[in-house]
Protein backbone atom coordinates (compact mmCIF):
# COMPACT_ATOMS: atom_id res chain seq x y z
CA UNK A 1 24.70 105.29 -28.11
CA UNK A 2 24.47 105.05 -32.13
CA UNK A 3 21.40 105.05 -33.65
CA UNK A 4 19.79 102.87 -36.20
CA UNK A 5 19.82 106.19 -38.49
CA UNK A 6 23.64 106.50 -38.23
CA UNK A 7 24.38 102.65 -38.57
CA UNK A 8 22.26 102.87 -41.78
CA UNK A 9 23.67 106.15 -43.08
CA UNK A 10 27.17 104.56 -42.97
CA UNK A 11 26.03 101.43 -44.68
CA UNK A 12 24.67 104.12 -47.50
CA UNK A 13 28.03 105.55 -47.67
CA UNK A 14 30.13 102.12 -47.54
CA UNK A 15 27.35 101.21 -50.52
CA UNK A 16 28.38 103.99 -52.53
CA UNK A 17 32.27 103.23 -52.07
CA UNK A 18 31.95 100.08 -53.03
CA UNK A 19 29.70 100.78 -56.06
CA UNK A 20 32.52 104.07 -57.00
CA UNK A 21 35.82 101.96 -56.71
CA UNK A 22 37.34 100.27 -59.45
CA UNK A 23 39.86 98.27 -56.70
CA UNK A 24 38.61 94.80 -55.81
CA UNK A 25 40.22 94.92 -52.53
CA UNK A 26 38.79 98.50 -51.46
CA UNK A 27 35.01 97.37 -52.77
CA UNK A 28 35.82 93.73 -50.89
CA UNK A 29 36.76 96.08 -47.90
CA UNK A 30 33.47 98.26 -48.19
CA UNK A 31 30.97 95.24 -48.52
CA UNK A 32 32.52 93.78 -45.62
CA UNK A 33 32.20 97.03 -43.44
CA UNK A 34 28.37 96.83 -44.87
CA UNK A 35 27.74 93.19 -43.82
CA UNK A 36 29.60 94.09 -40.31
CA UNK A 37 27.04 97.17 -39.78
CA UNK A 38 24.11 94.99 -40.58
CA UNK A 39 25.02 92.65 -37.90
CA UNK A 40 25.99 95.08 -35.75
CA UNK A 41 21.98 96.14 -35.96
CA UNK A 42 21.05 92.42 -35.79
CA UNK A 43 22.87 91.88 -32.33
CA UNK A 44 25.14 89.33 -33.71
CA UNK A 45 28.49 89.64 -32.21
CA UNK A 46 30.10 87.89 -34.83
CA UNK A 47 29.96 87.18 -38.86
CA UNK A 48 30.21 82.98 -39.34
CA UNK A 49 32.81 83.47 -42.36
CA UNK A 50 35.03 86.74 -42.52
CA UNK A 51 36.11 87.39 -46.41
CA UNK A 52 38.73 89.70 -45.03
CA UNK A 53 41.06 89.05 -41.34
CA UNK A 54 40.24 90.70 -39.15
CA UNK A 55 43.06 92.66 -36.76
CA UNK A 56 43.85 91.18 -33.57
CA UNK A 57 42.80 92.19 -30.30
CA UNK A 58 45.82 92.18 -27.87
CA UNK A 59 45.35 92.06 -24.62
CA UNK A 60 46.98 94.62 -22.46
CA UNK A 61 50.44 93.91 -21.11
CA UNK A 62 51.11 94.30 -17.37
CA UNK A 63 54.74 95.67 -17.07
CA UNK A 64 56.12 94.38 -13.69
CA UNK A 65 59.20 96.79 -12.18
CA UNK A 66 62.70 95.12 -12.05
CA UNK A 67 64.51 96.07 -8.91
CA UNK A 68 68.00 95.52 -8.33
CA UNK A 69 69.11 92.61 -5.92
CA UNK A 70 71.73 95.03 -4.30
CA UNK A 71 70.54 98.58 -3.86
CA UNK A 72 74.44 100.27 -3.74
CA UNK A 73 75.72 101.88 -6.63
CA UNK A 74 78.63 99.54 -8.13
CA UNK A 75 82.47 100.33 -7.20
CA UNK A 76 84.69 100.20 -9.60
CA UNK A 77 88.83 100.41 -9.23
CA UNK A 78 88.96 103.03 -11.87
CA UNK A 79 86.10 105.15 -11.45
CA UNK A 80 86.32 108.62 -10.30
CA UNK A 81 82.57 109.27 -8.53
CA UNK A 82 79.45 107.47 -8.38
CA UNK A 83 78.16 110.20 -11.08
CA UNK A 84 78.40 109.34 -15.45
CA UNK A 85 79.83 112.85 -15.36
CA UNK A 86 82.24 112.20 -13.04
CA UNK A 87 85.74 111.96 -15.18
């Protein structure tokens, strides 16, 4: 579980990134992380107005296995085995 010390220690540190940084973006970037922390200790799940997008969740894909209509290996007229190596 994370404590209220750590959540505030790494608003501290995003604080002092976006005070240090001379890149809008990166001190944009920092601020948001702060206001995300502080309503991470609030209990909201959600900010009402993201400044930056945020990355999608996907939802896991469920591969389904393809299996062949006819089970026997293919003949072919010029083949030599049912092997690749087979020349």
């Amino acid at each position: 579980m994370i404590t209220v010390a750590q959540l505030l220690g790494e608003i501290e540190q995003q604080v002092r990134l976006a005070k240090q940084t001379q890149n809008e973006a990166a001190q944009r970037e920092a601020i948001y992380a702060v206001r995300t922390l502080c309503n991470l200790m609030l209990g909201e799940e959600r900010p009402s107005a993201p400044s930056i997008p945020q990355p999608m969740q996907m939802s896991p894909v469920h591969a389904t296995p393809i299996t062949s209509l006819n089970e026997q290996p293919l003949q072919e007229a010029d083949a030599n085995g049912e092997s690749l190596f087979d020349f």
